[in-house]
N, C-alpha and C. Protein backbone atom coordinates (compact mmCIF):
# COMPACT_ATOMS: atom_id res chain seq x y z
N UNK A 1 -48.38 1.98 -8.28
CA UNK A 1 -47.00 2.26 -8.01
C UNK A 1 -46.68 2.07 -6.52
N UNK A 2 -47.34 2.43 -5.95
CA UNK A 2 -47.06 2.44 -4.45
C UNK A 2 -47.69 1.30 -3.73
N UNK A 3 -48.44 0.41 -4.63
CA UNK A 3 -48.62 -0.81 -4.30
C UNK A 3 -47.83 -1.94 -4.77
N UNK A 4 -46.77 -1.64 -5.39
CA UNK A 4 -45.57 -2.20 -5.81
C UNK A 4 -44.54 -1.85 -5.05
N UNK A 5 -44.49 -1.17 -4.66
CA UNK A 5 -43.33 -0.78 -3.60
C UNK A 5 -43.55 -1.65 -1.89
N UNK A 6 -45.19 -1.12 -1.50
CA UNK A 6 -45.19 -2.32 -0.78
C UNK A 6 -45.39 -3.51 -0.37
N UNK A 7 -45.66 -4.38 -1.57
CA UNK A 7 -45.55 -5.63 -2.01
C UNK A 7 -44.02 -6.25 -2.03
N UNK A 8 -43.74 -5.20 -2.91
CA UNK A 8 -41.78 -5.96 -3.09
C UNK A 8 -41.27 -5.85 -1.77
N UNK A 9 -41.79 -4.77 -0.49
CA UNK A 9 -41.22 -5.14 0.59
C UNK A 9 -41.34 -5.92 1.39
N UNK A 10 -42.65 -6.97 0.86
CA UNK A 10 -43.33 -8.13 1.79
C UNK A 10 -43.01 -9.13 1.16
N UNK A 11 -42.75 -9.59 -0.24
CA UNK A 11 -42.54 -10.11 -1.32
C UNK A 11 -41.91 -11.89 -0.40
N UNK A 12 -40.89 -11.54 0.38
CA UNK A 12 -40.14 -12.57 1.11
C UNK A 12 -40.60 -13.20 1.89
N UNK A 13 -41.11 -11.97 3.15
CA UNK A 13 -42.52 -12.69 3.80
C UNK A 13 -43.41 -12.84 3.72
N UNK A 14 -43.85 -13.06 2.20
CA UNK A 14 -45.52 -14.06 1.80
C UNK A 14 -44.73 -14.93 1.16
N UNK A 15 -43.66 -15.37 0.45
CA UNK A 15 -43.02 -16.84 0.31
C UNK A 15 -42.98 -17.35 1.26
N UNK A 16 -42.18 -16.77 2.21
CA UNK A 16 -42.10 -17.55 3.61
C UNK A 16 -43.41 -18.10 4.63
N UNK A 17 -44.64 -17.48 4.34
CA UNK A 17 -45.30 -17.72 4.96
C UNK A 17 -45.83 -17.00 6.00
N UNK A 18 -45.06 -15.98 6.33
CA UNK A 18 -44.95 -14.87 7.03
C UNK A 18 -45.88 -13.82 7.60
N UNK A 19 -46.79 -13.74 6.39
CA UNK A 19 -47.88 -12.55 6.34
C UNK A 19 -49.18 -13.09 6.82
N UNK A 20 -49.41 -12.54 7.88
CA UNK A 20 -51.40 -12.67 8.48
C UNK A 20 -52.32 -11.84 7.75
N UNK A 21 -53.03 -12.39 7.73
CA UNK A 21 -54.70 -11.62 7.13
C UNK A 21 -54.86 -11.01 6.26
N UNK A 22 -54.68 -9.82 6.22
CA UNK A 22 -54.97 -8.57 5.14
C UNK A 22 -53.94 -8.29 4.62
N UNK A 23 -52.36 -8.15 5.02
CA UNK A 23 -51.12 -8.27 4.62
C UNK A 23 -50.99 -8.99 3.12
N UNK A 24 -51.35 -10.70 3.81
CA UNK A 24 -51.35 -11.76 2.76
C UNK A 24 -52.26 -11.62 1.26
N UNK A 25 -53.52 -11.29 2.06
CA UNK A 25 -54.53 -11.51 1.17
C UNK A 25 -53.93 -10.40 0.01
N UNK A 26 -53.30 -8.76 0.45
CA UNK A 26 -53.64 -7.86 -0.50
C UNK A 26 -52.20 -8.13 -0.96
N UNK A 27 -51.22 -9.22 -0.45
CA UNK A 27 -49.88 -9.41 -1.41
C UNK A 27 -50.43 -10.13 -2.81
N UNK A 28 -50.85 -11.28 -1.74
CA UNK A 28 -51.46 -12.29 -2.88
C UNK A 28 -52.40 -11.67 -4.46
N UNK A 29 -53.00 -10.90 -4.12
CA UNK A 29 -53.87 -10.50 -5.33
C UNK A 29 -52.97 -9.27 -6.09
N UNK A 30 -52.06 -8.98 -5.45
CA UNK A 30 -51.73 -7.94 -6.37
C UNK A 30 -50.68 -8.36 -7.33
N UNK A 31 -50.20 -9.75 -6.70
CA UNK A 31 -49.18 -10.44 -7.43
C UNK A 31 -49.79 -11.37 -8.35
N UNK A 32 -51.01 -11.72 -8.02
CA UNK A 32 -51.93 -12.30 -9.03
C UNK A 32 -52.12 -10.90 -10.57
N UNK A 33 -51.56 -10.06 -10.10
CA UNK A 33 -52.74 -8.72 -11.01
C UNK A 33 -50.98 -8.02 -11.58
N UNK A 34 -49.92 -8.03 -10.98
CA UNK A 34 -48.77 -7.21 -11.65
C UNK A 34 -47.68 -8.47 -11.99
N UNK A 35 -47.21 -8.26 -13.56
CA UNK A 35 -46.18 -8.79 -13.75
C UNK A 35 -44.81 -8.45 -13.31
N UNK A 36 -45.10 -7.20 -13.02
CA UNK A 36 -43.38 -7.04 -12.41
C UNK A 36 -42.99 -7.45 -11.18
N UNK A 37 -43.79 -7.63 -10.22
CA UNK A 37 -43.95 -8.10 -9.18
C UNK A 37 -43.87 -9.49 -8.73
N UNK A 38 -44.85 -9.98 -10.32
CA UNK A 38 -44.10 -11.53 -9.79
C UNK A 38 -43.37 -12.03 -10.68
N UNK A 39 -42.83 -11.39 -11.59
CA UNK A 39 -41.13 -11.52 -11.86
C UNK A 39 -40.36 -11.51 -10.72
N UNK A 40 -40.61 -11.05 -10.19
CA UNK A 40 -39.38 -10.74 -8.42
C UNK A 40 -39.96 -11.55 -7.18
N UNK A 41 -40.89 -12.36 -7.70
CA UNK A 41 -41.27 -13.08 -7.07
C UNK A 41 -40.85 -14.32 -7.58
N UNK A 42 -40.57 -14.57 -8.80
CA UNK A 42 -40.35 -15.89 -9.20
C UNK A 42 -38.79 -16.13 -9.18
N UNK A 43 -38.23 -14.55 -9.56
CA UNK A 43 -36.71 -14.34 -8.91
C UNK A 43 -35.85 -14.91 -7.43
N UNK A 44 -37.16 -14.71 -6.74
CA UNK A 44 -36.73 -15.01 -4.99
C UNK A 44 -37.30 -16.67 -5.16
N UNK A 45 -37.91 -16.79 -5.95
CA UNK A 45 -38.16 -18.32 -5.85
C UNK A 45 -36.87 -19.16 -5.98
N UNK A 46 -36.27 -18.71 -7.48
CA UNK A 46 -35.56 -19.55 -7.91
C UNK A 46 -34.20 -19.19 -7.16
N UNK A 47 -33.97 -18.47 -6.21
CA UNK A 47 -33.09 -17.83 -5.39
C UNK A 47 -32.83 -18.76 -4.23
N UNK A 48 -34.40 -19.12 -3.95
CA UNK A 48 -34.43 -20.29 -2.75
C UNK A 48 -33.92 -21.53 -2.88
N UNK A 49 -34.34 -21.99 -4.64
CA UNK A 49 -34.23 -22.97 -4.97
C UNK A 49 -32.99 -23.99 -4.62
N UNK A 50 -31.72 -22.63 -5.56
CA UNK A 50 -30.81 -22.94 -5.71
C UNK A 50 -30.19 -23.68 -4.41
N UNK A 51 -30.36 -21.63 -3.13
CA UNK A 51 -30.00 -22.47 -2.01
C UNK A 51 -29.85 -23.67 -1.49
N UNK A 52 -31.45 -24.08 -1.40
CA UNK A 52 -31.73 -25.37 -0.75
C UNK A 52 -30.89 -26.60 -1.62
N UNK A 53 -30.79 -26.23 -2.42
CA UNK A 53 -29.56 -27.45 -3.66
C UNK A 53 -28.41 -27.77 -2.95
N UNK A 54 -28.13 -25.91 -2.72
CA UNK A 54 -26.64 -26.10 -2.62
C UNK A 54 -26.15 -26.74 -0.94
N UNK A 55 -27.12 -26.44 -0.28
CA UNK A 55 -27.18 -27.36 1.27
C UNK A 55 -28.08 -28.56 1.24
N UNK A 56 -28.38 -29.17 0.28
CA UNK A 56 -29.15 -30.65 0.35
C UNK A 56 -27.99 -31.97 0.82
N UNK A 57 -26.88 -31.70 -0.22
CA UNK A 57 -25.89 -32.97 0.24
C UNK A 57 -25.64 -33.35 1.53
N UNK A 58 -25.18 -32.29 2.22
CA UNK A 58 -24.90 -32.28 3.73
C UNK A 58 -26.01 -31.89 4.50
N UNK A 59 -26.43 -31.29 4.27
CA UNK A 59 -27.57 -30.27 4.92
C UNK A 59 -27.29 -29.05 5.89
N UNK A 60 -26.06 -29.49 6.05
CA UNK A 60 -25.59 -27.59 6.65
C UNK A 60 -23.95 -27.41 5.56
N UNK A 61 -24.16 -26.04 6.45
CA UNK A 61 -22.66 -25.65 5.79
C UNK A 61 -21.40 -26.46 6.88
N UNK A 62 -20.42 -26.29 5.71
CA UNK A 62 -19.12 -27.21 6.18
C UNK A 62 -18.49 -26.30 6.65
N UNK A 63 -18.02 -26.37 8.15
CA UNK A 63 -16.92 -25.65 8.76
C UNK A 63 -15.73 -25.26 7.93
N UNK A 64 -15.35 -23.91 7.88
CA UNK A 64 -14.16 -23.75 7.66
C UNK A 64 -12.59 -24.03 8.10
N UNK A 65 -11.81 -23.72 7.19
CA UNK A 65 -10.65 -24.51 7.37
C UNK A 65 -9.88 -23.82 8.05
N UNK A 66 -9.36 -23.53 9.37
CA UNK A 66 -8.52 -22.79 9.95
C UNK A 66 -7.48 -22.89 9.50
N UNK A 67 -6.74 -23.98 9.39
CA UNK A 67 -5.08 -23.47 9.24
C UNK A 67 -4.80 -23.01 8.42
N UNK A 68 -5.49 -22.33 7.56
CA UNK A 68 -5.10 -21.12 6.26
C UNK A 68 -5.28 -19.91 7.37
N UNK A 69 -5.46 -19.89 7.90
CA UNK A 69 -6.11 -18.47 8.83
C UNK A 69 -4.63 -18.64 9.83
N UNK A 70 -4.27 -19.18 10.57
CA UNK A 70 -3.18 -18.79 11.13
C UNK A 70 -2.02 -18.68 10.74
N UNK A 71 -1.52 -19.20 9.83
CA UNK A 71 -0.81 -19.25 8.62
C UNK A 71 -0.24 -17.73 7.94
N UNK A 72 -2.21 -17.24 7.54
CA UNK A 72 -1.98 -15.35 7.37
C UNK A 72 -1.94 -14.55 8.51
N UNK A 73 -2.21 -15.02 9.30
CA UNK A 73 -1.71 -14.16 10.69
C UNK A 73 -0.47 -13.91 11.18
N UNK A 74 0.51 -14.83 11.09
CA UNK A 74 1.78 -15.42 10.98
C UNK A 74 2.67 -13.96 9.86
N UNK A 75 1.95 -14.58 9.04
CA UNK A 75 2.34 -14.19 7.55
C UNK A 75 2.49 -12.79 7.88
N UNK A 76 0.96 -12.10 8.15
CA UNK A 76 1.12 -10.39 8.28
C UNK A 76 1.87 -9.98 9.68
N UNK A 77 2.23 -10.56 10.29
CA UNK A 77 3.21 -9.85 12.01
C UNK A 77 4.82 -9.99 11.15
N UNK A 78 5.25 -11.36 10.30
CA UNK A 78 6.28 -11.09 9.60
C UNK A 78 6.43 -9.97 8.45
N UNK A 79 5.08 -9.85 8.27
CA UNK A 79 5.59 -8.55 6.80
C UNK A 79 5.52 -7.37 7.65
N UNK A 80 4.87 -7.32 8.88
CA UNK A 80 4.65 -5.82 9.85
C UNK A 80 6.27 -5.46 9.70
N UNK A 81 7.00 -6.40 10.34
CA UNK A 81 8.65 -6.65 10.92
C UNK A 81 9.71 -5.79 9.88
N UNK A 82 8.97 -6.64 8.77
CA UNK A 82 9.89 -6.51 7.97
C UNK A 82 9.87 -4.81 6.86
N UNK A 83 8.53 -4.30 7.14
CA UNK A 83 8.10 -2.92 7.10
C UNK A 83 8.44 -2.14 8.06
N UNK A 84 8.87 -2.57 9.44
CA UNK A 84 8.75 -1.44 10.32
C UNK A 84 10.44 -0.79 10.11
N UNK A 85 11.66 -1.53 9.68
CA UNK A 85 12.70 -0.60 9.63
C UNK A 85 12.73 0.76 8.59
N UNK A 86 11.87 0.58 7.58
CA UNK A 86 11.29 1.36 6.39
C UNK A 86 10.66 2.89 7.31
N UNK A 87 9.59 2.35 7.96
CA UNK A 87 9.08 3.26 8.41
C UNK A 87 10.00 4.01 9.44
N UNK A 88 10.89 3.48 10.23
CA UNK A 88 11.55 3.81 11.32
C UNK A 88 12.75 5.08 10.48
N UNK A 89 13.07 4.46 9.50
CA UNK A 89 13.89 5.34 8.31
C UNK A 89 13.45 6.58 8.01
N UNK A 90 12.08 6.39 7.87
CA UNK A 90 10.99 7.68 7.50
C UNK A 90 11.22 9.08 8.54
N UNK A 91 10.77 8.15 10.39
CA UNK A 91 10.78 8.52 10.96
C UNK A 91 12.30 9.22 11.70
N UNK A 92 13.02 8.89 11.42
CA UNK A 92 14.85 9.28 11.78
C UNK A 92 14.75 10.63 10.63
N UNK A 93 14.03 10.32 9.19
CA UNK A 93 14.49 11.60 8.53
C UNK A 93 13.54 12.66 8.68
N UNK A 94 12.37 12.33 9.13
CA UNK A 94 11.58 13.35 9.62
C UNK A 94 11.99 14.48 10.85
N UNK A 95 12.95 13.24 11.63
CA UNK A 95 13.09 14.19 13.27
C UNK A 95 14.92 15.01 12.83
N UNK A 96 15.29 14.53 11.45
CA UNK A 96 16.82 15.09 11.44
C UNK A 96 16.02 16.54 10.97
N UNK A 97 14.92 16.33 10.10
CA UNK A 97 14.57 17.54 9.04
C UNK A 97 14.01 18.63 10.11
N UNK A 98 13.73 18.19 11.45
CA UNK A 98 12.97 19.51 12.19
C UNK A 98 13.98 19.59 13.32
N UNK A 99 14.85 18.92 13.31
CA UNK A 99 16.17 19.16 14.17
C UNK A 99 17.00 20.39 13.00
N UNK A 100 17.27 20.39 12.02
CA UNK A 100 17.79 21.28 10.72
C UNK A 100 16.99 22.61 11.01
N UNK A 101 15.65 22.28 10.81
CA UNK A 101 14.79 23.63 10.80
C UNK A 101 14.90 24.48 11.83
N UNK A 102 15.17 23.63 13.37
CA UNK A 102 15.39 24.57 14.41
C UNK A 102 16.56 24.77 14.58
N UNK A 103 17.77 24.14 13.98
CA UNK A 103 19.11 24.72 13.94
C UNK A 103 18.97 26.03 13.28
N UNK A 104 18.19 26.04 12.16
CA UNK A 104 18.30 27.19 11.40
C UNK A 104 17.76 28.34 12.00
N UNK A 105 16.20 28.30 12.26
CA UNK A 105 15.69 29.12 13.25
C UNK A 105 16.17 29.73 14.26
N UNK A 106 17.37 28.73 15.00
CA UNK A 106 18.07 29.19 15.98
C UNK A 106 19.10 30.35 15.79
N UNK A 107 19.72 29.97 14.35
CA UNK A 107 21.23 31.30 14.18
C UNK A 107 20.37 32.36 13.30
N UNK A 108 19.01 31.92 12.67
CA UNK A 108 18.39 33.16 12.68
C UNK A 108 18.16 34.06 13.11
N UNK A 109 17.95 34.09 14.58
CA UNK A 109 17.20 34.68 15.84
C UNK A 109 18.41 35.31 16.18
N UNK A 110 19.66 34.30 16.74
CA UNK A 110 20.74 34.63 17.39
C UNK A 110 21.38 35.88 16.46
N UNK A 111 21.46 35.81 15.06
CA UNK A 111 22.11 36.50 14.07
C UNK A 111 21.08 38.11 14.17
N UNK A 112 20.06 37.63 14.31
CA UNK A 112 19.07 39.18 14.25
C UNK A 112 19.50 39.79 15.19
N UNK A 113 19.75 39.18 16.83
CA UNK A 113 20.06 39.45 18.23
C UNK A 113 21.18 40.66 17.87
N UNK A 114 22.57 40.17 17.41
CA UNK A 114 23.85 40.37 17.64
C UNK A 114 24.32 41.21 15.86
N UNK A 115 23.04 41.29 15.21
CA UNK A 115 22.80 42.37 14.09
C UNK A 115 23.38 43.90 14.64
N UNK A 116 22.48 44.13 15.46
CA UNK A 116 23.01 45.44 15.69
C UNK A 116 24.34 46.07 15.73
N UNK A 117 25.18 47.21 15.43
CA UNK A 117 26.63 46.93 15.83
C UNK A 117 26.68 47.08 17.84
N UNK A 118 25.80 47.32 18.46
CA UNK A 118 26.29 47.47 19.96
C UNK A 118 24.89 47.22 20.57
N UNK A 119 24.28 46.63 21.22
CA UNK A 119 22.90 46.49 21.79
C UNK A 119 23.08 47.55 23.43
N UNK A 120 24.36 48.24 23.43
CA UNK A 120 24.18 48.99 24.78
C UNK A 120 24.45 50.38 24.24
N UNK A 121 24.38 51.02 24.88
CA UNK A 121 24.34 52.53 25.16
C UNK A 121 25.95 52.68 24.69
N UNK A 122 26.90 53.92 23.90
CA UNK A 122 28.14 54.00 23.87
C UNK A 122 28.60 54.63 24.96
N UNK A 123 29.35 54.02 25.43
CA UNK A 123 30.67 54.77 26.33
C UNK A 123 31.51 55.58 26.12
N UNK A 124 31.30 56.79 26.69
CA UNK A 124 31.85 57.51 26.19
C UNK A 124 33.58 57.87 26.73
N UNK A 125 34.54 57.99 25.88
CA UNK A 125 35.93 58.00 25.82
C UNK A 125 36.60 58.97 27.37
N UNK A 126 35.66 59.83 27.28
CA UNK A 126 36.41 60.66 28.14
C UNK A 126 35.21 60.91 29.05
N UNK A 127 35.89 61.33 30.53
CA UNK A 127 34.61 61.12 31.47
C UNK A 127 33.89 62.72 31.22
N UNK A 128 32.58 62.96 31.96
CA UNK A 128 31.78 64.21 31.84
C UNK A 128 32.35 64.99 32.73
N UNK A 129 32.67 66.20 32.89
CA UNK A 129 32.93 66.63 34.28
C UNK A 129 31.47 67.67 34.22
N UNK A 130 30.94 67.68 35.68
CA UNK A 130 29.66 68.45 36.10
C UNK A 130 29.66 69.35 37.08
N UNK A 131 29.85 70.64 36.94
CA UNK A 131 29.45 71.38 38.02
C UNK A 131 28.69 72.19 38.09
N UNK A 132 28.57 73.16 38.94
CA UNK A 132 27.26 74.24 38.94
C UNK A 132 27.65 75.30 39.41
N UNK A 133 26.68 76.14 38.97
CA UNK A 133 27.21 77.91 38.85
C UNK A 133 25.87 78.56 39.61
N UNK A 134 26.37 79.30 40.22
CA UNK A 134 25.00 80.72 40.86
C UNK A 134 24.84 81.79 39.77
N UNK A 135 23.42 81.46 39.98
CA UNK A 135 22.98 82.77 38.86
C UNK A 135 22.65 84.14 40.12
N UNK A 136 22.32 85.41 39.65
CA UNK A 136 21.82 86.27 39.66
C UNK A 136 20.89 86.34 40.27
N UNK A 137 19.69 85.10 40.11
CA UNK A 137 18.29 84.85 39.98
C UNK A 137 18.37 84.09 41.16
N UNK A 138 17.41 84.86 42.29
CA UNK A 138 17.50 84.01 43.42
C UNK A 138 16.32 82.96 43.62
N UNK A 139 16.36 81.45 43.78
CA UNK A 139 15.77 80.51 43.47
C UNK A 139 15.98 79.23 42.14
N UNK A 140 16.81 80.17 41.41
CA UNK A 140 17.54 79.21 40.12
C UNK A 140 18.86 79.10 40.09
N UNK A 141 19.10 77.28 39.53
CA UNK A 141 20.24 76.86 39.64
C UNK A 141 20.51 76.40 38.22
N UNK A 142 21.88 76.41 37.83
CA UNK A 142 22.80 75.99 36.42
C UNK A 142 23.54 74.83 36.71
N UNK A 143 23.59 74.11 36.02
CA UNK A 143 24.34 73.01 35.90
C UNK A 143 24.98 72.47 34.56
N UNK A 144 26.40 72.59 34.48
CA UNK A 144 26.85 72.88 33.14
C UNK A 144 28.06 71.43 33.09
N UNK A 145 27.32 70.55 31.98
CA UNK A 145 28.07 69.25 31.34
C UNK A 145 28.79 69.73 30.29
N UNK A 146 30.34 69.17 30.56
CA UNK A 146 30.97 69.57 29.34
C UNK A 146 32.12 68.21 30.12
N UNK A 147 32.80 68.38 28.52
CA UNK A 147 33.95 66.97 28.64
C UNK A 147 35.40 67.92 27.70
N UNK A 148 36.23 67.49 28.34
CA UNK A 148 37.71 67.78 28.12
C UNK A 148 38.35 67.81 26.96
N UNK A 149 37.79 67.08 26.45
CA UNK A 149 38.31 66.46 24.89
C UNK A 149 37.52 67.62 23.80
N UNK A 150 36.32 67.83 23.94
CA UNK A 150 35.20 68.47 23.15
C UNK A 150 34.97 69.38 23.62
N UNK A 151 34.93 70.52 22.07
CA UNK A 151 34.35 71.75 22.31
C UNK A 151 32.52 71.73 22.54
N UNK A 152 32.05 70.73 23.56
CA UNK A 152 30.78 70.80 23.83
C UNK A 152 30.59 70.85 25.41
N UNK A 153 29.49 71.74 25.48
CA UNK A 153 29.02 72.19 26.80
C UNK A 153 27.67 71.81 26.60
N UNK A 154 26.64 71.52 27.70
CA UNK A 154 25.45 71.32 28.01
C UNK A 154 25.07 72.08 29.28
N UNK A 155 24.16 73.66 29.05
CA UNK A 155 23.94 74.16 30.46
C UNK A 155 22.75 73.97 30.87
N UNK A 156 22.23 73.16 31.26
CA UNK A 156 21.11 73.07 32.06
C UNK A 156 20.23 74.60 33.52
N UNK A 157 19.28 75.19 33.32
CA UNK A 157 18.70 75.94 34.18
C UNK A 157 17.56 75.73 34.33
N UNK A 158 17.74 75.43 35.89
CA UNK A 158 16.31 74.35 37.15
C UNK A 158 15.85 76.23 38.01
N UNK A 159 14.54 75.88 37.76
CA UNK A 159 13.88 77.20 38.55
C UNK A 159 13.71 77.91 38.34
N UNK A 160 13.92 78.57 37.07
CA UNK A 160 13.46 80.08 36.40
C UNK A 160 11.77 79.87 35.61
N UNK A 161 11.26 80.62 35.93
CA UNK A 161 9.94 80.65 35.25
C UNK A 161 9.52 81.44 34.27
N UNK A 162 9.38 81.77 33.00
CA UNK A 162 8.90 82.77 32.16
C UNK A 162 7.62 82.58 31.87
């Protein structure tokens, strides 16, 4: 098995002539000794054969024919042309669709902003009037918020300690 494996990898270079000494000798006998081997040997024969047939008339290969070749070169820069307004179409509806998305995004944001009913502090209608009173308590002071309109007072007392 494993003398079939490296036989079929020399197989080309002992047709060719290729193989020195011990190489040759142990291709040669083993291809004398396995049929599968020189089945694939008689394969690459008739492989050569053909070749050499098919380059005998001339004896090399015949240059190819260019002017089919510039012709499709030609050919594909006109079909590029004629594809690129397609794509350019693509591209106009791609940049309207994320121009849309950030319009939208935008009165999203703005609409959350201006959600609130007042984003400032209320003002109040009537002004505070503030003054202050002496207590009793020497070291503490009162300070009493109240507004005109409302029965509300706020007395504040700074300095008393309990």
């Amino acid at each position: 098995m494993l003398t079939c494996y490296r036989t079929r990898k020399r197989i080309g270079a002992y047709l060719d002539g290729a193989l020195e000494g011990a190489k040759a000798e142990s291709a040669a006998r083993h291809l004398a000794a396995c049929a599968v081997c020189q089945g694939e040997a008689e394969g690459l024969r008739k492989m050569r054969a053909l070749l050499r047939q098919a380059l005998r008339p001339t004896g090399r290969v015949e240059e190819p024919d260019w002017a089919a070749f510039w012709a499709g070169i030609v050919r594909g820069i006109e079909d590029a042309k004629h594809r690129a307004p397609v794509q350019a179409r693509r591209l106009v509806w791609l940049r309207s669709r994320w121009a849309l998305g950030g319009a939208l995004v935008a009165a999203l944001l703005a609409s959350m902003l201006f959600w609130e009913s007042s984003p400032f502090p209320p003002v109040l209608e009537a002004p505070v009037v503030v003054s202050s009173a002496n207590s009793d308590y020497p070291g503490a002071s009162l300070m009493v918020y109240h507004t005109p309109e409302r029965d509300m007072t706020v007395v504040w007392v700074f300095g008393v300690d309990e």
